[in-house]
PDB file of N, CA and C in Angstrom:
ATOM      1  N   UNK A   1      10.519  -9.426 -14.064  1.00  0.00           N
ATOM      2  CA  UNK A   1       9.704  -8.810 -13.042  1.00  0.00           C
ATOM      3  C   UNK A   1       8.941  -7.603 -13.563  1.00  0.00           C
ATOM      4  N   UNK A   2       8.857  -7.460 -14.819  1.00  0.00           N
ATOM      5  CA  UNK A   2       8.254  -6.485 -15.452  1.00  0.00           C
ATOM      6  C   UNK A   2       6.849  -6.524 -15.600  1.00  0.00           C
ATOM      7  N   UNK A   3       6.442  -7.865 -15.473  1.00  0.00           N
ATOM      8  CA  UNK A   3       5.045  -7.718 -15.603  1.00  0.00           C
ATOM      9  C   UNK A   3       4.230  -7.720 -14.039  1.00  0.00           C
ATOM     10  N   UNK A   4       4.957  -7.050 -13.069  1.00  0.00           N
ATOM     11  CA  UNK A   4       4.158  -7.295 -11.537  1.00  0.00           C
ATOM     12  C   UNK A   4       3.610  -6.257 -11.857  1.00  0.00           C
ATOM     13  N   UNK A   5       2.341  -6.113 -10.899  1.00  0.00           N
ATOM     14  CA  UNK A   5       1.232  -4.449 -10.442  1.00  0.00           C
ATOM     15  C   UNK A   5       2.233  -3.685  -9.734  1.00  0.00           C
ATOM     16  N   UNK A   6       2.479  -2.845  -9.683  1.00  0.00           N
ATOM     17  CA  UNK A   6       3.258  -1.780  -8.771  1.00  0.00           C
ATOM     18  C   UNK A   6       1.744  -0.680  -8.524  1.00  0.00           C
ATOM     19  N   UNK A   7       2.176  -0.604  -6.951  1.00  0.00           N
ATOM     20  CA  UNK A   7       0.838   0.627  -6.416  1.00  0.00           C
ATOM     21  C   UNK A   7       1.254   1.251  -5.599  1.00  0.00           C
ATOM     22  N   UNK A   8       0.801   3.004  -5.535  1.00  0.00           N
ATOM     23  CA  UNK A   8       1.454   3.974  -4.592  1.00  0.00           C
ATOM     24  C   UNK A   8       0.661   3.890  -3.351  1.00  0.00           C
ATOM     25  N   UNK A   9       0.693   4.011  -2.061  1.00  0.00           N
ATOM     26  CA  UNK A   9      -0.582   4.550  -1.633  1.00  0.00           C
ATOM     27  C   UNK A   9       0.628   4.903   0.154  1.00  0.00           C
ATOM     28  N   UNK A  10      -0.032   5.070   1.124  1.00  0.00           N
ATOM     29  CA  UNK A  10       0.026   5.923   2.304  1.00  0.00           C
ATOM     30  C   UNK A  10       0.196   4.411   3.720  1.00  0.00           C
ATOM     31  N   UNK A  11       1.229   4.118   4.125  1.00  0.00           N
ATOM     32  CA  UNK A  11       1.478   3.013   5.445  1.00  0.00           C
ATOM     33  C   UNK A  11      -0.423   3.635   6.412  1.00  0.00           C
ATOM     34  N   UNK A  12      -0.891   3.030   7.476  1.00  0.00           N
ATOM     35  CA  UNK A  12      -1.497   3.263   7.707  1.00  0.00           C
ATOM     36  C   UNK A  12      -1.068   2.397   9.433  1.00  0.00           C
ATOM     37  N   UNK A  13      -0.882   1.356   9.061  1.00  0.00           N
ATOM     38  CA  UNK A  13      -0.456   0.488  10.768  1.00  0.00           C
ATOM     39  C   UNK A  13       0.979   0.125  10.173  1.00  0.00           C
ATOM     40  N   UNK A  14       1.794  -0.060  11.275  1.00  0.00           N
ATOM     41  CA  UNK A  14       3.345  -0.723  11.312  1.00  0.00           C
ATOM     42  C   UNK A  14       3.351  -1.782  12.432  1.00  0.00           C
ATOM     43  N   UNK A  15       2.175  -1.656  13.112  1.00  0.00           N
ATOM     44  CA  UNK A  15       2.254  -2.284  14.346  1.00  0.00           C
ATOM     45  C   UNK A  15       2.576  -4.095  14.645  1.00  0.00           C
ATOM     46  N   UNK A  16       2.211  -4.934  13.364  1.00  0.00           N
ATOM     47  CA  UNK A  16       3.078  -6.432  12.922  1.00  0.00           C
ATOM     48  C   UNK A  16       4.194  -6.205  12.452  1.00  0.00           C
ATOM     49  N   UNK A  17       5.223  -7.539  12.707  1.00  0.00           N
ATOM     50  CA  UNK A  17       6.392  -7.905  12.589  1.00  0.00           C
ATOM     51  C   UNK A  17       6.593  -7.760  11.327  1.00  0.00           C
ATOM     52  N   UNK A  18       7.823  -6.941  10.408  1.00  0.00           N
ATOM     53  CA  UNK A  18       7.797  -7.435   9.045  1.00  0.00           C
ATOM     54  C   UNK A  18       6.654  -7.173   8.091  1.00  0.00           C
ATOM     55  N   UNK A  19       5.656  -6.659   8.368  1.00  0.00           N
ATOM     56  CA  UNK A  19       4.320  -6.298   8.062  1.00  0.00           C
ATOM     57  C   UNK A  19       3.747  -5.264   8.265  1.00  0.00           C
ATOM     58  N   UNK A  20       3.128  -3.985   6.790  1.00  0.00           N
ATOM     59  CA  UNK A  20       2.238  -2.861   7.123  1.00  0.00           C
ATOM     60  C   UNK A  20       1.099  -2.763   6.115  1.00  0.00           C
ATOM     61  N   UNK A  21       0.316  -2.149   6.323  1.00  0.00           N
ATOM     62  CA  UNK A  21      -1.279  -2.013   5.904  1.00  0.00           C
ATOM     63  C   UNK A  21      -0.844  -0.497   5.233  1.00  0.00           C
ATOM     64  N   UNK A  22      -1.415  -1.105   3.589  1.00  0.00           N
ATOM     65  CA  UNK A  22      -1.102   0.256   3.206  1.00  0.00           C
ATOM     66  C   UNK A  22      -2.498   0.208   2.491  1.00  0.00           C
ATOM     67  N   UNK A  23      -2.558   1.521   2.610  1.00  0.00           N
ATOM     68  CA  UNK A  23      -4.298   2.335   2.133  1.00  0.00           C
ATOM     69  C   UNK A  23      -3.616   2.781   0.755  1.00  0.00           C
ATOM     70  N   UNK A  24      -4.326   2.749  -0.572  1.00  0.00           N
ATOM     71  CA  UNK A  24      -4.233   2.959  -1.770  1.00  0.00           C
ATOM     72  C   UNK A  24      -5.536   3.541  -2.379  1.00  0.00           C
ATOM     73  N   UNK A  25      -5.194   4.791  -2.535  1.00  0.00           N
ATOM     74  CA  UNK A  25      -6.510   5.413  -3.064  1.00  0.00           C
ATOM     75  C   UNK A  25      -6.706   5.737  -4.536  1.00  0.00           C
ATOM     76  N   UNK A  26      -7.527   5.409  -4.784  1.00  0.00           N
ATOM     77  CA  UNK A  26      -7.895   5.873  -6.196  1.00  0.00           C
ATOM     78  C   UNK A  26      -9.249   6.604  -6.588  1.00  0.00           C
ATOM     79  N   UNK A  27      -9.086   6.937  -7.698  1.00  0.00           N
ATOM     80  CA  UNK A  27     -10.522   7.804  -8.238  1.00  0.00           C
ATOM     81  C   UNK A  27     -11.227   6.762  -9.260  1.00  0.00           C
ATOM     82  N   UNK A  28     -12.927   7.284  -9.381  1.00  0.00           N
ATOM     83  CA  UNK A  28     -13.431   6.441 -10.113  1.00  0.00           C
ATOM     84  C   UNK A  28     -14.683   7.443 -10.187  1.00  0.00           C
ATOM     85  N   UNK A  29     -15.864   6.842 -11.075  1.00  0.00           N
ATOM     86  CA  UNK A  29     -16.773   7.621 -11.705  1.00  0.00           C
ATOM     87  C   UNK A  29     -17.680   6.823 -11.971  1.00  0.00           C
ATOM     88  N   UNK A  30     -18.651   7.463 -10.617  1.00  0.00           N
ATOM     89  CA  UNK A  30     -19.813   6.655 -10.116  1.00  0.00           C
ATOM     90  C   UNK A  30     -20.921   6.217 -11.722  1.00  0.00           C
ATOM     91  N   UNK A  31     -21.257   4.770 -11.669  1.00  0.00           N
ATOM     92  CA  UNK A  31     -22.073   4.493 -12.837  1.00  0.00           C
ATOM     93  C   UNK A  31     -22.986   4.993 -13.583  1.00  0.00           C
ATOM     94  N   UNK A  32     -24.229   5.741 -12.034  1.00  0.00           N
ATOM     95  CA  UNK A  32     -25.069   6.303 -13.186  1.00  0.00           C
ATOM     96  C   UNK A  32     -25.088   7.866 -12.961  1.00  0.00           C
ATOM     97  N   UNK A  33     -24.192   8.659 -11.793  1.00  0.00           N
ATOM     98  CA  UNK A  33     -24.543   9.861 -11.900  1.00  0.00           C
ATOM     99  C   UNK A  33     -23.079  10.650 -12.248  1.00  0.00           C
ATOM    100  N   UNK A  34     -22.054  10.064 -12.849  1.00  0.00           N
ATOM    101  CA  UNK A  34     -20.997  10.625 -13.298  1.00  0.00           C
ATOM    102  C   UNK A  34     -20.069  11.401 -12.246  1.00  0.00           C
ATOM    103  N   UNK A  35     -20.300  11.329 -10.904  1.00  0.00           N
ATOM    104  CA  UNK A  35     -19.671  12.304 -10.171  1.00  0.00           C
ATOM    105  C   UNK A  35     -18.721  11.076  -9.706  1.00  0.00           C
ATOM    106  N   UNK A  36     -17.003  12.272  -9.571  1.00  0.00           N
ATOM    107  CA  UNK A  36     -15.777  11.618  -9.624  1.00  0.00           C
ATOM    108  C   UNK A  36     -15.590  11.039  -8.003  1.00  0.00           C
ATOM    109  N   UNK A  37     -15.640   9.836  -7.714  1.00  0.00           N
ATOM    110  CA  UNK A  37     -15.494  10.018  -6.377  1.00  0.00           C
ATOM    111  C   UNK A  37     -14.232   9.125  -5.440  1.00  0.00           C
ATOM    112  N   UNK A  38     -13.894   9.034  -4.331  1.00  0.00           N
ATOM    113  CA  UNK A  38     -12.774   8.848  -4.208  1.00  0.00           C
ATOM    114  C   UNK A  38     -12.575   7.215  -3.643  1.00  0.00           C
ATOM    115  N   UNK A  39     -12.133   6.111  -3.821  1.00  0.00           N
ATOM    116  CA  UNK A  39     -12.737   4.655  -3.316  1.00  0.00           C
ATOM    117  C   UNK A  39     -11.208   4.142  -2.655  1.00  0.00           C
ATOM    118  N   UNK A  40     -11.016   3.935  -1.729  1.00  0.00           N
ATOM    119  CA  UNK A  40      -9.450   3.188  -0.862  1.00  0.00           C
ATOM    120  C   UNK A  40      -9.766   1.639  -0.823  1.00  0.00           C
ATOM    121  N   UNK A  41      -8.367   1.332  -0.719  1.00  0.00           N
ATOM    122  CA  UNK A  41      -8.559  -0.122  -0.194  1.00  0.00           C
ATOM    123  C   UNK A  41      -7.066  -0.592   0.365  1.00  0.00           C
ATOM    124  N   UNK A  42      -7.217  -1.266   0.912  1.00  0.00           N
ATOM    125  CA  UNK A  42      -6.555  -1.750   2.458  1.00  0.00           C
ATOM    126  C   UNK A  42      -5.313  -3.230   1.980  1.00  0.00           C
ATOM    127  N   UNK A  43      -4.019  -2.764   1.906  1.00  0.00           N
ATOM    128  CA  UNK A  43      -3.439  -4.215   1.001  1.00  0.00           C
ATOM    129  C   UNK A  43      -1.924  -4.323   2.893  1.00  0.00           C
ATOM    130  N   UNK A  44      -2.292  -5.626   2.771  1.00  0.00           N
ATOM    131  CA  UNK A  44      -0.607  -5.867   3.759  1.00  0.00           C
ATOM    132  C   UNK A  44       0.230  -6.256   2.640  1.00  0.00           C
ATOM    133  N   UNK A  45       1.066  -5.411   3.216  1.00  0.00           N
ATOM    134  CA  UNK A  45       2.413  -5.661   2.532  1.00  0.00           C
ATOM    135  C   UNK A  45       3.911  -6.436   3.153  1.00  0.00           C
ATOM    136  N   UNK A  46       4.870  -7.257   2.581  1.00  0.00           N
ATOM    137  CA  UNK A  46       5.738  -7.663   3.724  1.00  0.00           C
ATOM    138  C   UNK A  46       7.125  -6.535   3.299  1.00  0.00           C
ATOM    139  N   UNK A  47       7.435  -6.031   4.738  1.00  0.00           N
ATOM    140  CA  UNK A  47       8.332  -5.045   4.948  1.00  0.00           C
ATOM    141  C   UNK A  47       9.727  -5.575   5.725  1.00  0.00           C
ATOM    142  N   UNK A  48      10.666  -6.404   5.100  1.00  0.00           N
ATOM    143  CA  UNK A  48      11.577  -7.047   5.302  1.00  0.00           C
ATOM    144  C   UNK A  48      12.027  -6.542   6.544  1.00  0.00           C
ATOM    145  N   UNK A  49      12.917  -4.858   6.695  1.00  0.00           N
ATOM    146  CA  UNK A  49      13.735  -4.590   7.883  1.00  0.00           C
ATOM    147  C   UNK A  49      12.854  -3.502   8.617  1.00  0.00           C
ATOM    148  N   UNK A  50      11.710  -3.578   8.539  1.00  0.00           N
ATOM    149  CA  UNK A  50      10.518  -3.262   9.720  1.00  0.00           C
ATOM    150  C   UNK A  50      11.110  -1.623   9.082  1.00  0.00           C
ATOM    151  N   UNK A  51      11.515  -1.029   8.204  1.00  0.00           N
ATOM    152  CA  UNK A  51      11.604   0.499   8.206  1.00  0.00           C
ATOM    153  C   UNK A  51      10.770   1.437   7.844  1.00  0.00           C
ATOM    154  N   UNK A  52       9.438   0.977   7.411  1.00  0.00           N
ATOM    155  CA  UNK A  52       8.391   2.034   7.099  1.00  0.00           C
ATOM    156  C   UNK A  52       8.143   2.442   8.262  1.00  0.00           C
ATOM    157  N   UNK A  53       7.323   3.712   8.406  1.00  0.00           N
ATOM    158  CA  UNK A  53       6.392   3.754   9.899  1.00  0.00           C
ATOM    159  C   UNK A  53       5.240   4.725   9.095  1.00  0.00           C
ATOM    160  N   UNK A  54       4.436   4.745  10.253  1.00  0.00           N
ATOM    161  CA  UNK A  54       2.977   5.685  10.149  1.00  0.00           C
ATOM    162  C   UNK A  54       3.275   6.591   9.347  1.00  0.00           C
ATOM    163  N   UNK A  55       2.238   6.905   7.503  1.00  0.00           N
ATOM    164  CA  UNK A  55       2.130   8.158   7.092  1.00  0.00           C
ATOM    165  C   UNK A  55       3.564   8.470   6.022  1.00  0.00           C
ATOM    166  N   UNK A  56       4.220   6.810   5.940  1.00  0.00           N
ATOM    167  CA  UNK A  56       5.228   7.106   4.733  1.00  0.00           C
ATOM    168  C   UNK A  56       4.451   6.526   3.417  1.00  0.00           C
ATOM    169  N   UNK A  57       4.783   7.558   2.780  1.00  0.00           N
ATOM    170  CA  UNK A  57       4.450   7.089   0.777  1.00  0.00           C
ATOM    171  C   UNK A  57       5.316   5.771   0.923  1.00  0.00           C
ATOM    172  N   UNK A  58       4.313   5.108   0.138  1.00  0.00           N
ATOM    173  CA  UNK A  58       5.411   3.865  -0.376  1.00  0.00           C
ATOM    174  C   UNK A  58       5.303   3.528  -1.771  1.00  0.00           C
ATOM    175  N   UNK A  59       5.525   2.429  -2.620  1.00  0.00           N
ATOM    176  CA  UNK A  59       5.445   1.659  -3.086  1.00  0.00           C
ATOM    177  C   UNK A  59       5.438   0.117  -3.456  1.00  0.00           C
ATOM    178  N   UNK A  60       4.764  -0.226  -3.360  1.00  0.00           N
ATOM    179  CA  UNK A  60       4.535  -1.743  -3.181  1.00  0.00           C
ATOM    180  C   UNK A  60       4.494  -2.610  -4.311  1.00  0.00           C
ATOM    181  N   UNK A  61       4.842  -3.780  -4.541  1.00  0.00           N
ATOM    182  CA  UNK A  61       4.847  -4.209  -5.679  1.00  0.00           C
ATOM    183  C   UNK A  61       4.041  -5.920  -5.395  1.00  0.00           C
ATOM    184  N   UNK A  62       3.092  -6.409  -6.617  1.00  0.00           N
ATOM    185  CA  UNK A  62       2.905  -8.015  -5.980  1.00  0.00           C
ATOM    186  C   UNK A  62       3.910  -8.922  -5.590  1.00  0.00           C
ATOM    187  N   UNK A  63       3.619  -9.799  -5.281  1.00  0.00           N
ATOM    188  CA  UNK A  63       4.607 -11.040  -4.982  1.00  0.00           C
ATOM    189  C   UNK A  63       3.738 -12.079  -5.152  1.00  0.00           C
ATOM    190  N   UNK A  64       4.816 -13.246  -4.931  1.00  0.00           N
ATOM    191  CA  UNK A  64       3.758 -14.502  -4.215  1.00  0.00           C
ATOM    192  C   UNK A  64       3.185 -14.684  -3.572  1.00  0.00           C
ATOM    193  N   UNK A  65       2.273 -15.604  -2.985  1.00  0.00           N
ATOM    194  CA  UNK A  65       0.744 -15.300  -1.445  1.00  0.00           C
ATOM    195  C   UNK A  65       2.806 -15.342  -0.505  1.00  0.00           C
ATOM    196  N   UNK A  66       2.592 -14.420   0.955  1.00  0.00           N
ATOM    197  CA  UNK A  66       3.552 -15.198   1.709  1.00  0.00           C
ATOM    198  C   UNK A  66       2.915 -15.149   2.968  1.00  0.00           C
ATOM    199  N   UNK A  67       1.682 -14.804   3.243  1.00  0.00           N
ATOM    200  CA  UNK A  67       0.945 -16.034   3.824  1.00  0.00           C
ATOM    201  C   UNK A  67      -0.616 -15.725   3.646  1.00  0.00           C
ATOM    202  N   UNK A  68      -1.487 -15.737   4.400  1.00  0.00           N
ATOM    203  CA  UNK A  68      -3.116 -16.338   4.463  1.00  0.00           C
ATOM    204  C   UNK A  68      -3.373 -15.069   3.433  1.00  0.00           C
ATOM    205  N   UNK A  69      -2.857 -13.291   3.984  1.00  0.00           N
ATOM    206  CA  UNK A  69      -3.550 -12.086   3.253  1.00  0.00           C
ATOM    207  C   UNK A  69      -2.451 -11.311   2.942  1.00  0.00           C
ATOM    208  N   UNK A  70      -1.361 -11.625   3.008  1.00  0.00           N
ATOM    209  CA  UNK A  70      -0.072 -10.884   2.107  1.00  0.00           C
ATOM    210  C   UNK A  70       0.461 -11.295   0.801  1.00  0.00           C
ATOM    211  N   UNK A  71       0.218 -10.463   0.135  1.00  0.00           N
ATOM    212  CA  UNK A  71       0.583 -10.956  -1.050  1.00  0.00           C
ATOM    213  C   UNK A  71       1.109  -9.535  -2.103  1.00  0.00           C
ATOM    214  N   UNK A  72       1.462  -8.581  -1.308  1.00  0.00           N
ATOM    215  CA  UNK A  72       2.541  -6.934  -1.845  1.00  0.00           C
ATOM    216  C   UNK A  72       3.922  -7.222  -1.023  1.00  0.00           C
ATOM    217  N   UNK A  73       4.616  -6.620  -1.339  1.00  0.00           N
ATOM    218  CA  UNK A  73       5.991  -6.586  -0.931  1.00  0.00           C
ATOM    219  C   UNK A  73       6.308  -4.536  -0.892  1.00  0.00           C
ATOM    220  N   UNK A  74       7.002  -4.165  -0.126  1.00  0.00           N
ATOM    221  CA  UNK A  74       7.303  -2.408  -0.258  1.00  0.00           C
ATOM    222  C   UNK A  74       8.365  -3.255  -1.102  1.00  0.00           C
ATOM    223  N   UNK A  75       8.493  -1.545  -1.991  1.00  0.00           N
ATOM    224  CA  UNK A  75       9.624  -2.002  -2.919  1.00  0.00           C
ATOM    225  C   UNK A  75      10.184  -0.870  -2.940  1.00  0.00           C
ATOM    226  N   UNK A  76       9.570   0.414  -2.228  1.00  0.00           N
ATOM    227  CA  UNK A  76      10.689   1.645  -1.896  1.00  0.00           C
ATOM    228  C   UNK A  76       9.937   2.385  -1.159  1.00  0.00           C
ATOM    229  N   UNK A  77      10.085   2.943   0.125  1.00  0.00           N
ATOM    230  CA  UNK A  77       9.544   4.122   0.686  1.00  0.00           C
ATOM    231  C   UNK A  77       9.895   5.204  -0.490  1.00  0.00           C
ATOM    232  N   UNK A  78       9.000   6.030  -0.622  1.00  0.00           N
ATOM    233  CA  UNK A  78       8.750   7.019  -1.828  1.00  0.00           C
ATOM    234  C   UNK A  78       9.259   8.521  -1.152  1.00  0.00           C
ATOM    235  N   UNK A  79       8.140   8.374  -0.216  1.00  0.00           N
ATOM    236  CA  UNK A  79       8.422   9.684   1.011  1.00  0.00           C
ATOM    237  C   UNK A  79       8.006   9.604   2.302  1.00  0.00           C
ATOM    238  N   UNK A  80       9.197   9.751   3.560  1.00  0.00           N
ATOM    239  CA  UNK A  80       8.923   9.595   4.735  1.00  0.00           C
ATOM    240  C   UNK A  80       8.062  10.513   5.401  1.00  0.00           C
ATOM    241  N   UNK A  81       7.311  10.293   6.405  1.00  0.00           N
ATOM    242  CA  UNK A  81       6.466  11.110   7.164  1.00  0.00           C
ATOM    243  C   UNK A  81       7.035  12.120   8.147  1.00  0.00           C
ATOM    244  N   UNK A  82       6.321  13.220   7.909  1.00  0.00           N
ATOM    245  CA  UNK A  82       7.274  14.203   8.324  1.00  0.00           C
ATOM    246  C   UNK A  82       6.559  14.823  10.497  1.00  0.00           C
ATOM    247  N   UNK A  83       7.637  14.364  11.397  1.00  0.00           N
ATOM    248  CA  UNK A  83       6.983  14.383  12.222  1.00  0.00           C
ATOM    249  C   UNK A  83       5.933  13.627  12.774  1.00  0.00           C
ATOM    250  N   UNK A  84       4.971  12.727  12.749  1.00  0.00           N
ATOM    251  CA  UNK A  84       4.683  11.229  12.688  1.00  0.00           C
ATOM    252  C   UNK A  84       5.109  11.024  14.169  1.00  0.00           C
TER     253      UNK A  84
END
């Protein structure tokens, strides 16, 4: 299992069964004018015992498709949301 993607990023919905939308942000450096700028993107993940909620760090790791647009798994809440 060493060769899966592992990615940090921020829960965003909890509101499906077993299922949360995590926002993953990264930096990048626009082509032609060099300024650093900031680009997100939007991954479902499957969350076995429903325990993330709104605004926890996670970590997510790939998996197999497990269904039409999931295809991350959480593989540890990192840090819970404080008040949330």
């Amino acid at each position: 299992m060493g060769d899966r993607r592992r990615l940090f990023g921020t829960v965003v919905s909890d509101r499906m069964d077993k299922t949360v939308v995590v926002k993953v942000e990264r930096t990048k450096r626009h082509r032609l004018y060099g300024k650093v700028i900031r680009v997100s993107k939007r991954y479902k993940a499957h969350d076995e015992d429903n325990a993330c909620k709104i605004g926890d760090t996670v970590r997510i790791v790939e998996s197999r498709p497990l269904s039409k647009h999931k295809r991350w798994t959480v593989e540890e809440i990192v840090q819970s949301a404080q008040g949330v």
